[in-house]
N, C-alpha and C. Protein backbone atom coordinates (compact mmCIF):
# COMPACT_ATOMS: atom_id res chain seq x y z
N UNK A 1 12.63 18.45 19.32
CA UNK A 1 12.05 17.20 18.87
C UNK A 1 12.19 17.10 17.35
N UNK A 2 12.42 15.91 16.58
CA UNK A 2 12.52 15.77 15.33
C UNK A 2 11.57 14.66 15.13
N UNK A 3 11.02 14.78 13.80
CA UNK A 3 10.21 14.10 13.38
C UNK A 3 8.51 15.02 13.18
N UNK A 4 8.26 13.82 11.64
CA UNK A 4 6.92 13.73 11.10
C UNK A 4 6.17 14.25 12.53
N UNK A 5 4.92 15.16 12.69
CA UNK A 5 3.70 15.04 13.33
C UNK A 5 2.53 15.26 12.42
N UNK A 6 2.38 15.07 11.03
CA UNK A 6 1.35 14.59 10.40
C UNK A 6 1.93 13.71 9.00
N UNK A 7 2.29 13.03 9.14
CA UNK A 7 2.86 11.87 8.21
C UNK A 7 3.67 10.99 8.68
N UNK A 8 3.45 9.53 7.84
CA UNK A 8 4.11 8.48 8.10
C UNK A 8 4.37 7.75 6.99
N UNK A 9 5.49 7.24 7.11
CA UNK A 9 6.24 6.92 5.11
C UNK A 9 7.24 5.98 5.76
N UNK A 10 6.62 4.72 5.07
CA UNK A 10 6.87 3.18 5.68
C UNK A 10 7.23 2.39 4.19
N UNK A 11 8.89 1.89 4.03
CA UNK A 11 8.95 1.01 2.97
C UNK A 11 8.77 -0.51 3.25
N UNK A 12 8.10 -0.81 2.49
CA UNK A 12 7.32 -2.08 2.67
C UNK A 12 7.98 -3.18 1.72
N UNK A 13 8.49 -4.37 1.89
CA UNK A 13 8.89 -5.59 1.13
C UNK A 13 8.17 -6.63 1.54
N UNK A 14 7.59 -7.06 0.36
CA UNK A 14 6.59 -8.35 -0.11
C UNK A 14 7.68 -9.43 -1.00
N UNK A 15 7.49 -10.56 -0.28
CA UNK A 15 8.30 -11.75 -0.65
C UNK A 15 7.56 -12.27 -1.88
N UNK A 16 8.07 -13.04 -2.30
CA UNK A 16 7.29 -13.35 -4.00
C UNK A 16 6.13 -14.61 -3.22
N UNK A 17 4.63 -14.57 -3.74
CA UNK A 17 3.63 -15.07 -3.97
C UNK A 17 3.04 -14.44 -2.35
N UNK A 18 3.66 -13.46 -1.37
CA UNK A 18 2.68 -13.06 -0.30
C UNK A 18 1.87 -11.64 -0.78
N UNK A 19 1.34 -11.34 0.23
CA UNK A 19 0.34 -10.49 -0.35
C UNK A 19 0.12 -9.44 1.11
N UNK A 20 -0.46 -7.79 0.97
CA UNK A 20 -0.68 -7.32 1.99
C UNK A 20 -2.27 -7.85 1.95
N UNK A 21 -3.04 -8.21 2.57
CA UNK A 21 -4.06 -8.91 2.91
C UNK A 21 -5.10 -7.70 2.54
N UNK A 22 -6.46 -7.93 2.15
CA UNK A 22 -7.58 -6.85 1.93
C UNK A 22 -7.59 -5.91 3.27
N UNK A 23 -7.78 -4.79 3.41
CA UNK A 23 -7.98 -4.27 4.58
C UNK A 23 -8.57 -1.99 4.05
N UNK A 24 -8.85 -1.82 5.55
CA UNK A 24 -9.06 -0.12 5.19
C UNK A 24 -8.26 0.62 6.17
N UNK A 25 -8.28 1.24 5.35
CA UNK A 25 -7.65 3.05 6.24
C UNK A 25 -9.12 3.96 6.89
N UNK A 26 -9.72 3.72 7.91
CA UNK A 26 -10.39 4.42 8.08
C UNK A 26 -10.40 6.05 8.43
N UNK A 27 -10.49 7.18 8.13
CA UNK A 27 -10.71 8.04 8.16
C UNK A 27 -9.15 8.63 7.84
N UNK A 28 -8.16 8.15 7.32
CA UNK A 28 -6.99 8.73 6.24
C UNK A 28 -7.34 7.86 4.76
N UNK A 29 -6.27 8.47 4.12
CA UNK A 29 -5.94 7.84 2.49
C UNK A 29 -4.75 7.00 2.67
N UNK A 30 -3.84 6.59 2.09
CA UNK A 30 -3.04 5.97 1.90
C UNK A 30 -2.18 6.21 0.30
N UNK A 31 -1.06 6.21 0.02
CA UNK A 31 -0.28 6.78 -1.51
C UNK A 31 0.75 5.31 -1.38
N UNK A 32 0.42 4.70 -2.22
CA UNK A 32 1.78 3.61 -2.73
C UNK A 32 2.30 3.95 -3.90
N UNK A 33 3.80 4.00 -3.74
CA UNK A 33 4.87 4.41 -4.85
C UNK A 33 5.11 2.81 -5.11
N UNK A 34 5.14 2.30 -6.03
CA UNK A 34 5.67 0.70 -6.06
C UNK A 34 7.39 1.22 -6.46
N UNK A 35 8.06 0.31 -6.15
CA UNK A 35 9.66 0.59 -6.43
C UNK A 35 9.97 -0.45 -7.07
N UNK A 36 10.02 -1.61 -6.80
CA UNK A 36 10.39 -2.93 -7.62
C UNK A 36 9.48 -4.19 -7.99
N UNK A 37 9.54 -5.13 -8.60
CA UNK A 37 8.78 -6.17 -8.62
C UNK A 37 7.12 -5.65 -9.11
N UNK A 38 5.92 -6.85 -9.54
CA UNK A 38 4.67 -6.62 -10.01
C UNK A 38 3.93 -7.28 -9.03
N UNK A 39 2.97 -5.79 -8.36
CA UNK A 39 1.72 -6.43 -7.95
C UNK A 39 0.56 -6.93 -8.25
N UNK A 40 0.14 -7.41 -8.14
CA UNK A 40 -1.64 -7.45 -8.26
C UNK A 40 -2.56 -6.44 -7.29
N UNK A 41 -2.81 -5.61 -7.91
CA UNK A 41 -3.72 -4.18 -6.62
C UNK A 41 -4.84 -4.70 -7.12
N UNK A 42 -5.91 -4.67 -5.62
CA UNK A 42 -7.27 -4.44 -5.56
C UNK A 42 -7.48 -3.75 -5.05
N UNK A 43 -8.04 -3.06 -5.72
CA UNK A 43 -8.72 -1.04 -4.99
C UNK A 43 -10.57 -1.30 -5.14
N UNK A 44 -11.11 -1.59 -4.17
CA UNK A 44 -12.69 -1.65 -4.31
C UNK A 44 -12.66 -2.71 -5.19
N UNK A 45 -13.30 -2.35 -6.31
CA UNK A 45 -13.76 -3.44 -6.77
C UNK A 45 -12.81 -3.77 -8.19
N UNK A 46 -11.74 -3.18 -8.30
CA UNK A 46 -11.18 -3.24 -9.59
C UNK A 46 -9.80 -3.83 -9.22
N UNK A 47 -9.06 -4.61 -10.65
CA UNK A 47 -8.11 -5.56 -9.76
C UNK A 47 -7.35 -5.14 -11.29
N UNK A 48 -6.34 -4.35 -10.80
CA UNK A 48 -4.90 -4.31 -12.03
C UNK A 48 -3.89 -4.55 -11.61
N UNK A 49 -2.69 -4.56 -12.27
CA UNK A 49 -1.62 -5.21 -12.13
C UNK A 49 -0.18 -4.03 -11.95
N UNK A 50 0.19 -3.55 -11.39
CA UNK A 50 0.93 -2.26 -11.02
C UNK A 50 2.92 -2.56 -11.02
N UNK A 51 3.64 -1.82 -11.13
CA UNK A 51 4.57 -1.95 -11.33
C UNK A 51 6.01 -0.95 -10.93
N UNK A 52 6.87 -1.19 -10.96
CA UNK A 52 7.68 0.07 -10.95
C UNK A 52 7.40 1.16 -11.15
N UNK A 53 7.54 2.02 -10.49
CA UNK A 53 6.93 3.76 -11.16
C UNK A 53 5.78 4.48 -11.03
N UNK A 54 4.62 3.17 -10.67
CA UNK A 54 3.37 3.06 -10.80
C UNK A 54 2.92 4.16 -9.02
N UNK A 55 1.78 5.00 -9.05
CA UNK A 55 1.07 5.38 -8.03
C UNK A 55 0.00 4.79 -7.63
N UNK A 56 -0.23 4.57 -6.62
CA UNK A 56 -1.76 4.06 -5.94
C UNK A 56 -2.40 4.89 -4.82
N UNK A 57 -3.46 5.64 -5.10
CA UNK A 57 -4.16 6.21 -4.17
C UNK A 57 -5.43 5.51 -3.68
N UNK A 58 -4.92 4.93 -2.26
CA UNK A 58 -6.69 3.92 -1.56
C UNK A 58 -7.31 5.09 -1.12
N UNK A 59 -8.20 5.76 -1.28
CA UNK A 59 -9.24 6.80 -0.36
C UNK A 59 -9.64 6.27 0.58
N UNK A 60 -10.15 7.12 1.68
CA UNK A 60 -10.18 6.99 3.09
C UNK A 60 -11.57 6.20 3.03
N UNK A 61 -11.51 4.84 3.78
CA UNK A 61 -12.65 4.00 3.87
C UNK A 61 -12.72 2.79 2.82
N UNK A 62 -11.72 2.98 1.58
CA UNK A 62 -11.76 2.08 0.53
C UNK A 62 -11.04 0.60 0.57
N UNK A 63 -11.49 -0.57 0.31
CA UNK A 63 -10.56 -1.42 0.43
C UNK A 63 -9.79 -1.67 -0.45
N UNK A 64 -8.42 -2.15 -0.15
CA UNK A 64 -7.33 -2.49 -1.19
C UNK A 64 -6.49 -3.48 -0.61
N UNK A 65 -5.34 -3.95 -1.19
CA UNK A 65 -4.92 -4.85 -0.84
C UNK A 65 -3.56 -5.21 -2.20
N UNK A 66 -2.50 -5.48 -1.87
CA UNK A 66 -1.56 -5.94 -3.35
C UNK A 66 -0.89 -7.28 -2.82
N UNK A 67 -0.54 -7.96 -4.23
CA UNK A 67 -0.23 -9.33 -3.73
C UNK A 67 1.11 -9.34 -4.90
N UNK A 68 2.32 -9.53 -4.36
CA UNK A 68 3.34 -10.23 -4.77
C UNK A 68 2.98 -11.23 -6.17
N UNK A 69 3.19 -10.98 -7.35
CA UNK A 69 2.67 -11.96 -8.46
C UNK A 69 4.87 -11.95 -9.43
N UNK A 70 5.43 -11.31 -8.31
CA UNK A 70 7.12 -11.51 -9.11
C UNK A 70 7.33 -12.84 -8.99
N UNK A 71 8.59 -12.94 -9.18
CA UNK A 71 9.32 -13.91 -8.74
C UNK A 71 10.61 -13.89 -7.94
N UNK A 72 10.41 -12.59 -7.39
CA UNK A 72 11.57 -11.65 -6.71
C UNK A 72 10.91 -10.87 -5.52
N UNK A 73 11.57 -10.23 -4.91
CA UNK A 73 10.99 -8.87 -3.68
C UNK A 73 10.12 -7.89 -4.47
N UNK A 74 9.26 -7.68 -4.08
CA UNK A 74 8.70 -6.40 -4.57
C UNK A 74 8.37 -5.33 -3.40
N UNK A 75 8.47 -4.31 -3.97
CA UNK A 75 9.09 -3.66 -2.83
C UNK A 75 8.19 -1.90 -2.93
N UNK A 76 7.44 -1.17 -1.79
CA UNK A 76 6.51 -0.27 -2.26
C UNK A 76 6.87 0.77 -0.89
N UNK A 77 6.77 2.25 -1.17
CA UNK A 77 6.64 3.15 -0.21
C UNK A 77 5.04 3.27 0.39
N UNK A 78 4.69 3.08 1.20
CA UNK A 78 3.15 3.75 1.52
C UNK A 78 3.38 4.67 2.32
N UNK A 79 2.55 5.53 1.94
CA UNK A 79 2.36 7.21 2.73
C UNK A 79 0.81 7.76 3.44
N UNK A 80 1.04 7.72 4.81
CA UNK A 80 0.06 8.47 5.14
C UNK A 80 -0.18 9.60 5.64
N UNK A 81 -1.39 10.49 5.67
CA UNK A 81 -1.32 11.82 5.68
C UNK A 81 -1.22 11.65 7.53
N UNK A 82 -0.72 10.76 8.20
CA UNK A 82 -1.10 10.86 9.83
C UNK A 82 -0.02 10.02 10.59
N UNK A 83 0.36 10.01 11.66
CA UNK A 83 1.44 9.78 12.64
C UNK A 83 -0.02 7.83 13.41
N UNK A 84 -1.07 8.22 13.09
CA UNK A 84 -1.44 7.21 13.58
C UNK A 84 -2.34 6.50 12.91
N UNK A 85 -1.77 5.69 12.14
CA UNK A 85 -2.65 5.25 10.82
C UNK A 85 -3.38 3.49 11.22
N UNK A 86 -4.08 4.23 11.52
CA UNK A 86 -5.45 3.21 11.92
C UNK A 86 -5.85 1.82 10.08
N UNK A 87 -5.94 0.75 10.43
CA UNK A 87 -6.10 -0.02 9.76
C UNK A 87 -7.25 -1.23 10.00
N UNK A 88 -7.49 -2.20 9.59
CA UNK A 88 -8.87 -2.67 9.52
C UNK A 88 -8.74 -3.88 8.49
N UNK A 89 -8.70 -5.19 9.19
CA UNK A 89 -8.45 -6.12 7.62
C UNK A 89 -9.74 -6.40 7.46
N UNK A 90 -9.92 -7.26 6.17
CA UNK A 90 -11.48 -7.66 6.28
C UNK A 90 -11.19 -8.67 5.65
């Protein structure tokens, strides 16, 4: 058998002005590598603006959410520590 049995690493493309919607990871974390284009991240209660190069760690239970603010693809790896990554919008 091949393949991850505790991780999952999903590249993600956001069209310019959409957004991944507020939501949680309950009982994992979550790691975004951003690769191209500028988001807008909300992590709890704090709202910055993230970019190429940039890391994002949501802790397990925290809400977050990034929204497309390019004018192009923006484009992000998310990583989870689990094969079944449970989610939750709010």
């Amino acid at each position: 058998e091949v393949g991850a049995t505790n991780l999952t690493v999903s590249e993600i493309t956001v069209p310019p002005g959409n957004a991944i919607n507020v939501h949680v990871h309950p009982g994992h974390e979550e790691c975004m590598i951003i690769l191209e284009g500028t988001f807008k991240s909300l992590m709890g209660d704090t709202t910055e603006m993230v970019e190429s190069g940039d890391i994002i760690i949501a802790p397990d239970g925290v809400p977050h959410g990034l929204e497309n603010i390019s004018n192009e693809n923006a484009i992000f790896i998310a990583i989870f520590p689990t094969i079944d990554v449970q989610r939750e919008w709010i």
